[in-house]
PDB file of N, CA and C in Angstrom:
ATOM      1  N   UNK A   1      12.064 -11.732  33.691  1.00  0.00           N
ATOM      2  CA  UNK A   1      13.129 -12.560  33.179  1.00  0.00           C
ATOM      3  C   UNK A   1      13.517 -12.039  31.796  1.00  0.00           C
ATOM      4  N   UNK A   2      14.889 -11.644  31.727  1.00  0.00           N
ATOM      5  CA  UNK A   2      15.245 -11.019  30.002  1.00  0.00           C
ATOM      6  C   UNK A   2      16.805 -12.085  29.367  1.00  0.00           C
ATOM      7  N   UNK A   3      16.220 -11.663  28.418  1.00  0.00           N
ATOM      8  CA  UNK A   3      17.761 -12.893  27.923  1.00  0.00           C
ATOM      9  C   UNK A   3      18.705 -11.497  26.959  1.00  0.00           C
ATOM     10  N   UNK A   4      19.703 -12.076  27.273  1.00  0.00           N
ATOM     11  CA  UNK A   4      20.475 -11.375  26.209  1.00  0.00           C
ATOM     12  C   UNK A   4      20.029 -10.976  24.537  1.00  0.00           C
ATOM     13  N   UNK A   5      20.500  -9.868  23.903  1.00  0.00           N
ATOM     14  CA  UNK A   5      19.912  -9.550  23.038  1.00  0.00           C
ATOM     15  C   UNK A   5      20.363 -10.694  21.581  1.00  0.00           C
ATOM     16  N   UNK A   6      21.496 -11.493  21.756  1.00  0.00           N
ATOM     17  CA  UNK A   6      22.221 -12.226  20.387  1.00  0.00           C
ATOM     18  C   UNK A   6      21.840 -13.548  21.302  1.00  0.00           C
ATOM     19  N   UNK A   7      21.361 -14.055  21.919  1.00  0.00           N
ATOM     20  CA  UNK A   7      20.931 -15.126  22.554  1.00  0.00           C
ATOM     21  C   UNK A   7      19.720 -15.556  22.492  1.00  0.00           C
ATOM     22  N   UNK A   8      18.457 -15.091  22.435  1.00  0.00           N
ATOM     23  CA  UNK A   8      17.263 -15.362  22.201  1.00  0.00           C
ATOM     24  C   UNK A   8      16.912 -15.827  20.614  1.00  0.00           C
ATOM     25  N   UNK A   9      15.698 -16.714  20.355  1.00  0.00           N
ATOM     26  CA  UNK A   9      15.752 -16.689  19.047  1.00  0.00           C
ATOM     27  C   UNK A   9      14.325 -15.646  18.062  1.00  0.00           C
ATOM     28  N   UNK A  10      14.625 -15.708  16.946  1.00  0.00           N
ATOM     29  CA  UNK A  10      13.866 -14.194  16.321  1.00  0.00           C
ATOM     30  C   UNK A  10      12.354 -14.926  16.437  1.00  0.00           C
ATOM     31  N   UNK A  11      11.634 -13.704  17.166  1.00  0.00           N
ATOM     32  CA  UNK A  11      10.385 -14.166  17.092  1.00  0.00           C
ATOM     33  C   UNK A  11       9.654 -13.442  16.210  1.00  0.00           C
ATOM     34  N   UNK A  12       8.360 -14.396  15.625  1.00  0.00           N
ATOM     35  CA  UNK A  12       7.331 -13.892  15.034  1.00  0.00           C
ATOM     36  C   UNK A  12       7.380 -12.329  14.755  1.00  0.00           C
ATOM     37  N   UNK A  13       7.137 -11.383  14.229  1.00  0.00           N
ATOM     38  CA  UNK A  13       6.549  -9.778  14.251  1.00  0.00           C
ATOM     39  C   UNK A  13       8.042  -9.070  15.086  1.00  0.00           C
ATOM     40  N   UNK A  14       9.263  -9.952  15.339  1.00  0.00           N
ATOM     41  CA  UNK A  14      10.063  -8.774  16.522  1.00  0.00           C
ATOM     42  C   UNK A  14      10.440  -8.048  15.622  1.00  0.00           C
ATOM     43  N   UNK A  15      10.739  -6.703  16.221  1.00  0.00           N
ATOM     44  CA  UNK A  15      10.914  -5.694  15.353  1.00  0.00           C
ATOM     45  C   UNK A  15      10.026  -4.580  14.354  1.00  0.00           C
ATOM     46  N   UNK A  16       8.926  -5.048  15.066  1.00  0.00           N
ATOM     47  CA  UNK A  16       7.922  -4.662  13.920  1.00  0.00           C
ATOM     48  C   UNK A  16       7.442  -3.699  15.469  1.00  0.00           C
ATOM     49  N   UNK A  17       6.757  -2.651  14.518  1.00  0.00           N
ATOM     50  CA  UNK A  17       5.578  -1.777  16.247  1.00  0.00           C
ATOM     51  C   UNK A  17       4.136  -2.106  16.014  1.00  0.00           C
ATOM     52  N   UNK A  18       3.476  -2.190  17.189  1.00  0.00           N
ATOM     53  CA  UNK A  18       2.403  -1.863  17.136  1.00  0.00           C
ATOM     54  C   UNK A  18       1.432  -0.997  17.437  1.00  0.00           C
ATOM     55  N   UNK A  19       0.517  -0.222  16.716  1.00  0.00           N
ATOM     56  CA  UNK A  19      -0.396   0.401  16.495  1.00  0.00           C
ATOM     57  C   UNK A  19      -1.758   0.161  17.114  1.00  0.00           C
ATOM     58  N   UNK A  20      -2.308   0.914  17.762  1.00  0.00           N
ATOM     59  CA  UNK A  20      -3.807   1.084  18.118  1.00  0.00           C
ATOM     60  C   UNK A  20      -4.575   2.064  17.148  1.00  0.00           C
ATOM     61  N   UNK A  21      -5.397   1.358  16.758  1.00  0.00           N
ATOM     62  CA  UNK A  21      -5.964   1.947  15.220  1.00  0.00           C
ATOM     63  C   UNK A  21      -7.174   2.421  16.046  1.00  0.00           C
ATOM     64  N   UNK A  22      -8.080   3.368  15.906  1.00  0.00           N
ATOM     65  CA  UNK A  22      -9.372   3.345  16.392  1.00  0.00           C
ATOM     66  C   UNK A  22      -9.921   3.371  14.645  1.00  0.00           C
ATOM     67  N   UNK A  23     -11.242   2.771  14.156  1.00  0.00           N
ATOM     68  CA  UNK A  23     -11.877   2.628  12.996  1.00  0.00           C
ATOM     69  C   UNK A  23     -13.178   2.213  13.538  1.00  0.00           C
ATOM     70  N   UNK A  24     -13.912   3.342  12.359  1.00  0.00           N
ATOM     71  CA  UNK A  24     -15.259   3.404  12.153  1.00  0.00           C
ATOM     72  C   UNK A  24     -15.830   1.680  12.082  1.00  0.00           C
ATOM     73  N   UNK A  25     -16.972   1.492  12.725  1.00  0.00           N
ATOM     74  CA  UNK A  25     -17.242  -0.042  12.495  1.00  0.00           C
ATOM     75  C   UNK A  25     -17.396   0.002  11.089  1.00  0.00           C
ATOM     76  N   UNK A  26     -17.503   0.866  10.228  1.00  0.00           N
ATOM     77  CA  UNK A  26     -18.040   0.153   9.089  1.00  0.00           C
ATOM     78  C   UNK A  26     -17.566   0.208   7.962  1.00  0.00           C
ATOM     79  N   UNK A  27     -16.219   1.296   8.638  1.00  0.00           N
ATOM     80  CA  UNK A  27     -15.246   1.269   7.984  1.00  0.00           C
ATOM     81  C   UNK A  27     -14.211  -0.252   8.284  1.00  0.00           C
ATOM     82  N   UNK A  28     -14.031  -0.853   9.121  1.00  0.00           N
ATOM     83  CA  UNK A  28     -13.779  -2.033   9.766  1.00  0.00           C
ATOM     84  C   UNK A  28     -14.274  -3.246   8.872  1.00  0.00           C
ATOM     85  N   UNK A  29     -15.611  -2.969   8.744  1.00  0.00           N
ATOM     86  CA  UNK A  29     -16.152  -3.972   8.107  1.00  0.00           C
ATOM     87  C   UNK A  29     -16.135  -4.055   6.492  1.00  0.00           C
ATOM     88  N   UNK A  30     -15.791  -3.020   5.937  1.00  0.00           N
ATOM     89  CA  UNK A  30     -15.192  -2.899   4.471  1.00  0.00           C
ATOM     90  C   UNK A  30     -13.918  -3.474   4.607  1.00  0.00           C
ATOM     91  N   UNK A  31     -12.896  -2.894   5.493  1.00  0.00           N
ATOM     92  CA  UNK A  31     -11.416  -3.625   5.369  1.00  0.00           C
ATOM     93  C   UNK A  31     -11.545  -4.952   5.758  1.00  0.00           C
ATOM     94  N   UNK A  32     -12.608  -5.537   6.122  1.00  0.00           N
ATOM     95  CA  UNK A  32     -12.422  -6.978   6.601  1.00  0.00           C
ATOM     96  C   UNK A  32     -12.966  -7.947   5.396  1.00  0.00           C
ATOM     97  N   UNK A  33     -13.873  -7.429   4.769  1.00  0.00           N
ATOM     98  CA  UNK A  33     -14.206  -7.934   3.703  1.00  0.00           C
ATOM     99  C   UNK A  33     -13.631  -8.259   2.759  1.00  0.00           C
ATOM    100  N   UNK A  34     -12.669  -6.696   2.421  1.00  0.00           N
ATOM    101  CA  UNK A  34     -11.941  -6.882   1.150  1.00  0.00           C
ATOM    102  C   UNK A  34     -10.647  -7.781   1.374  1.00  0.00           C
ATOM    103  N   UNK A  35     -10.127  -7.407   2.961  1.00  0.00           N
ATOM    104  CA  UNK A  35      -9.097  -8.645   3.370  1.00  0.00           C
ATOM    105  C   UNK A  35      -9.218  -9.748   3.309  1.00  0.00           C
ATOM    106  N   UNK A  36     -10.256 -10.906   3.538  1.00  0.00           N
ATOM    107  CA  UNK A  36     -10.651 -11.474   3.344  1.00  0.00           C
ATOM    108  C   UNK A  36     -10.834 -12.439   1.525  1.00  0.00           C
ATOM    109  N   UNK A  37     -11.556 -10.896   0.544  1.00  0.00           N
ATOM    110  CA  UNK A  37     -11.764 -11.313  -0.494  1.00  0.00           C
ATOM    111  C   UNK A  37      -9.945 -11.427  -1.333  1.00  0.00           C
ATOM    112  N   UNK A  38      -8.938 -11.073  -0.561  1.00  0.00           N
ATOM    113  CA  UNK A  38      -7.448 -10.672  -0.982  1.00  0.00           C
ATOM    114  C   UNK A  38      -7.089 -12.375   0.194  1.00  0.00           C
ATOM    115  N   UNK A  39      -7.377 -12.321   0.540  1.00  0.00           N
ATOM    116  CA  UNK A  39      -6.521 -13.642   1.452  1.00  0.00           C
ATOM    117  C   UNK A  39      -5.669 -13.124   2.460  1.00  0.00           C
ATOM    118  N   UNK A  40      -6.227 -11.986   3.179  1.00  0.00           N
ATOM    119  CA  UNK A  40      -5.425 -11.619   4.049  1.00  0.00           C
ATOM    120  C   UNK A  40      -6.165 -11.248   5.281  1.00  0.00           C
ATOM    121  N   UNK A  41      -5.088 -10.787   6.495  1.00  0.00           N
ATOM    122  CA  UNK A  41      -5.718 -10.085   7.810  1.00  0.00           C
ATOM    123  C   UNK A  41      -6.161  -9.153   7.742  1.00  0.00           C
ATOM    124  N   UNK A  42      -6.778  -8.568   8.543  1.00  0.00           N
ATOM    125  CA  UNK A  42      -7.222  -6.967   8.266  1.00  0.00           C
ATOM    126  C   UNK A  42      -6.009  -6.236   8.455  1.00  0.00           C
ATOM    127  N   UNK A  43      -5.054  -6.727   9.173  1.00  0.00           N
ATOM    128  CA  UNK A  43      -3.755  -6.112   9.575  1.00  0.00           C
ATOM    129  C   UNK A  43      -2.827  -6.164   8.750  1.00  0.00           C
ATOM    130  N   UNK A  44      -2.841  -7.070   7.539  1.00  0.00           N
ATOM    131  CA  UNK A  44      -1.765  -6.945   6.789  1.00  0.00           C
ATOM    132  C   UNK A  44      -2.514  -6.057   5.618  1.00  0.00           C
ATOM    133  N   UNK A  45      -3.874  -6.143   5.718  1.00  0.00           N
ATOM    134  CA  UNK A  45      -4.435  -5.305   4.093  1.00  0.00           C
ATOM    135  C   UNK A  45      -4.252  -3.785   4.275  1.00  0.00           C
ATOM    136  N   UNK A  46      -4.367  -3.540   6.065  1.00  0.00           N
ATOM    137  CA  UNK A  46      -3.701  -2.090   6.531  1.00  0.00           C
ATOM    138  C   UNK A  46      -2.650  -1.279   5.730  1.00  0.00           C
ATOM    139  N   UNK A  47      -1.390  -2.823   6.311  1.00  0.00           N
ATOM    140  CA  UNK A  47       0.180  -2.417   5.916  1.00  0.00           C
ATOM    141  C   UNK A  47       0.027  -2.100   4.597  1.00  0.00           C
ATOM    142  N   UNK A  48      -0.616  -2.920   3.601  1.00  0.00           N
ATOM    143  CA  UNK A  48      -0.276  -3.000   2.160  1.00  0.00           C
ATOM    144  C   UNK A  48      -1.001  -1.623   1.354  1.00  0.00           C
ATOM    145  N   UNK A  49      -2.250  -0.871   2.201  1.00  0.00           N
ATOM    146  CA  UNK A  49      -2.694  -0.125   2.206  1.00  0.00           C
ATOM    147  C   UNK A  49      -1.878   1.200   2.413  1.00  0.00           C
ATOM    148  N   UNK A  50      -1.147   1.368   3.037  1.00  0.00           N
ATOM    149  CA  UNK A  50      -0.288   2.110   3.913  1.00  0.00           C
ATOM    150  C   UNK A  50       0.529   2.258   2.963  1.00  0.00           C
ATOM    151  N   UNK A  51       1.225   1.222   2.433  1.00  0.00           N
ATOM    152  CA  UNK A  51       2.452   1.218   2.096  1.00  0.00           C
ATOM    153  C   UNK A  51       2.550   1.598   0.218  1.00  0.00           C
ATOM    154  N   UNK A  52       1.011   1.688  -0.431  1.00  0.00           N
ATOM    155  CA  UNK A  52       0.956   1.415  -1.770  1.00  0.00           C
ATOM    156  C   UNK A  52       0.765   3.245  -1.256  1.00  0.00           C
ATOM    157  N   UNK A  53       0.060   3.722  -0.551  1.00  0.00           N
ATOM    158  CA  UNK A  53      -0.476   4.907   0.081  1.00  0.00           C
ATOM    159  C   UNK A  53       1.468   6.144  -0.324  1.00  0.00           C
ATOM    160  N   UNK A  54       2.106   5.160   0.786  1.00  0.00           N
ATOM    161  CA  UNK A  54       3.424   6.225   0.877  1.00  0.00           C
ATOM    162  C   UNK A  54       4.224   6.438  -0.361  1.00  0.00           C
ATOM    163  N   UNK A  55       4.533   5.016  -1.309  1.00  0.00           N
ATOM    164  CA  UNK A  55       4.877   4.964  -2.298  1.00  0.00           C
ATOM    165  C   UNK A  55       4.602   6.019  -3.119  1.00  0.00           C
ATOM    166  N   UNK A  56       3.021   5.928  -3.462  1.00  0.00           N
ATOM    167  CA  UNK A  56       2.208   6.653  -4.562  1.00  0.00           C
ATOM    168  C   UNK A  56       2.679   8.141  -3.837  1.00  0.00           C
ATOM    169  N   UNK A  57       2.544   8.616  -2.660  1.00  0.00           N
ATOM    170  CA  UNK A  57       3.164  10.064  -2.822  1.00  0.00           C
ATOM    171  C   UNK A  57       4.140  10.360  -2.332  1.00  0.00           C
ATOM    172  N   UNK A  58       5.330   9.414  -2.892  1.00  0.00           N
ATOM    173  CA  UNK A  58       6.978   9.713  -2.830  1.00  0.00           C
ATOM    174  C   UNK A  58       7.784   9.789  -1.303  1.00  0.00           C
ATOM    175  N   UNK A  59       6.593   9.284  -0.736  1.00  0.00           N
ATOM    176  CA  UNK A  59       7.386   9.416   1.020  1.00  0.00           C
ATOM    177  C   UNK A  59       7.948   7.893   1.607  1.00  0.00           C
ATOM    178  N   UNK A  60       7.555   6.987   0.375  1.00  0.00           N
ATOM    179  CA  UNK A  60       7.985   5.486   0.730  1.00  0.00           C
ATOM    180  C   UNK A  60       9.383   5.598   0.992  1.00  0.00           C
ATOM    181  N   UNK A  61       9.343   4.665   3.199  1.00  0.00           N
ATOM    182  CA  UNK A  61      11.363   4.937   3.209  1.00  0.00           C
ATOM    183  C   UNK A  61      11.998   4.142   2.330  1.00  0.00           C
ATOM    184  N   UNK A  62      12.648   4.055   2.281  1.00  0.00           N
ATOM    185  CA  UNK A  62      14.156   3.503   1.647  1.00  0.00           C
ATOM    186  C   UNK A  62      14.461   2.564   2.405  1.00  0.00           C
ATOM    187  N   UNK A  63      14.562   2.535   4.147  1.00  0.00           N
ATOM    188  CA  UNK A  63      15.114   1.515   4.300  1.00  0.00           C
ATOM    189  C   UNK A  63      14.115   0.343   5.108  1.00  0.00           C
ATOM    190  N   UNK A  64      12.949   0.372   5.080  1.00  0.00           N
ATOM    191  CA  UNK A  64      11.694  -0.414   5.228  1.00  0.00           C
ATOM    192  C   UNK A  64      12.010  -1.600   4.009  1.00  0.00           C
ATOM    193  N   UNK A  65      11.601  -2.601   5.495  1.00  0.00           N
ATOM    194  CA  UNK A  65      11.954  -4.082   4.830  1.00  0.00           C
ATOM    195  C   UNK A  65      10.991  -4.736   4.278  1.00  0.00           C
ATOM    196  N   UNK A  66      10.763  -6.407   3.765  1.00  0.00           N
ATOM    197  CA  UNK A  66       9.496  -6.344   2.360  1.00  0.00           C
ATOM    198  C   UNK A  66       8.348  -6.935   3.621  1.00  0.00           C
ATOM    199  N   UNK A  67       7.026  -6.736   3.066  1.00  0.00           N
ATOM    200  CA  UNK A  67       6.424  -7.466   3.741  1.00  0.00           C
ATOM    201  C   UNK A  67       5.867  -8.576   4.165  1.00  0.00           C
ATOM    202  N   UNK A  68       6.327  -9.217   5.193  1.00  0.00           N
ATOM    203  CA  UNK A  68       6.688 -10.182   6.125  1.00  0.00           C
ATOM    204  C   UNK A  68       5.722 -11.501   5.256  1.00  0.00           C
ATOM    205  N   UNK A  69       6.196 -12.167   4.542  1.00  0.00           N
ATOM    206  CA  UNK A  69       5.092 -13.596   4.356  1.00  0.00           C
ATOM    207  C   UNK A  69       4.876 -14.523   5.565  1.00  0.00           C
ATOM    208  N   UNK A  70       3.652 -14.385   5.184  1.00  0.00           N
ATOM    209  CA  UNK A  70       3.122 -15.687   6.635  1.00  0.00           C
ATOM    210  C   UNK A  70       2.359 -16.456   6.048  1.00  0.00           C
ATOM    211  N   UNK A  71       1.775 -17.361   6.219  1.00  0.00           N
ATOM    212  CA  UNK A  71       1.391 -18.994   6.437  1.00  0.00           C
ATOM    213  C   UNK A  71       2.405 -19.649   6.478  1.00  0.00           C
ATOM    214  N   UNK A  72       1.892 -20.682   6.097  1.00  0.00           N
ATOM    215  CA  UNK A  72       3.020 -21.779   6.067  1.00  0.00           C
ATOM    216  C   UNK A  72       3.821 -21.988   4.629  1.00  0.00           C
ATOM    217  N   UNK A  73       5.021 -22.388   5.182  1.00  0.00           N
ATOM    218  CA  UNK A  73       6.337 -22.589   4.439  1.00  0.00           C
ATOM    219  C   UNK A  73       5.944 -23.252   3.028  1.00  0.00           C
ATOM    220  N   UNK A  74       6.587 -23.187   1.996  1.00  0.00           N
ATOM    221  CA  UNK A  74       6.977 -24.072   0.886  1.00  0.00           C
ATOM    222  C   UNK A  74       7.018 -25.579   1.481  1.00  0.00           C
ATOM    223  N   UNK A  75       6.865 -26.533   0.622  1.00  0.00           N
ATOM    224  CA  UNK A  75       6.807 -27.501   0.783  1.00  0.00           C
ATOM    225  C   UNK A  75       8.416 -28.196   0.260  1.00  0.00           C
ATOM    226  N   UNK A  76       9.591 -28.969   1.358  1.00  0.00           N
ATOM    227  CA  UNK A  76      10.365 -29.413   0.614  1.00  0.00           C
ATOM    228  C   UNK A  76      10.704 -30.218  -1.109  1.00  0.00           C
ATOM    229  N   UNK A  77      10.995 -28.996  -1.774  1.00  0.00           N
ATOM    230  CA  UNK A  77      10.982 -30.408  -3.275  1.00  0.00           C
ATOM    231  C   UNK A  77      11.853 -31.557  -3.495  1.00  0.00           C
ATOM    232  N   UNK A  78      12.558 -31.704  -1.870  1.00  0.00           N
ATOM    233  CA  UNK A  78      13.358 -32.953  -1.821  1.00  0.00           C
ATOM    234  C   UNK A  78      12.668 -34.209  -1.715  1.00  0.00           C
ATOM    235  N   UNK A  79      11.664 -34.130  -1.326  1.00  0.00           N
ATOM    236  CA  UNK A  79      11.057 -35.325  -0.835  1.00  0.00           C
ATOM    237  C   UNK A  79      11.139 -36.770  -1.243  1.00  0.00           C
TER     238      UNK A  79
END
């Protein structure tokens, strides 16, 4: 079952790819730690890893968008 492409609504991660990482367990278990000690997934401490990585040697694209905030929303200050 497929829906039209301007008809569906934007989900979670669309647009984004995914990766099959293979990692050392214990290398695994350092990135989970420090993700953790940062407030994050192991999957986003990856990206941020990655991305401080391309920057620092001038290959960061140009047209890569910011990275994605998740939890939960702001709280209305209408209340």
């Amino acid at each position: 079952m497929t829906e039209e492409a301007g008809e569906s609504a934007p989900r979670r991660g669309a647009g984004r790819k995914s990766v099959l990482l293979r990692l050392d367990p214990a290398v695994h278990s350092a990135l989970q730690r420090w993700a953790a000690d940062d407030l994050r997934s192991v999957n986003a401490q990856i990206e941020l890893l990655l991305r401080d990585a391309l920057r620092e040697a001038g290959r960061a694209p140009r047209d890569a968008g910011p990275v994605p905030r998740r939890g939960r929303p702001p709280k209305d200050s209408g209340d």
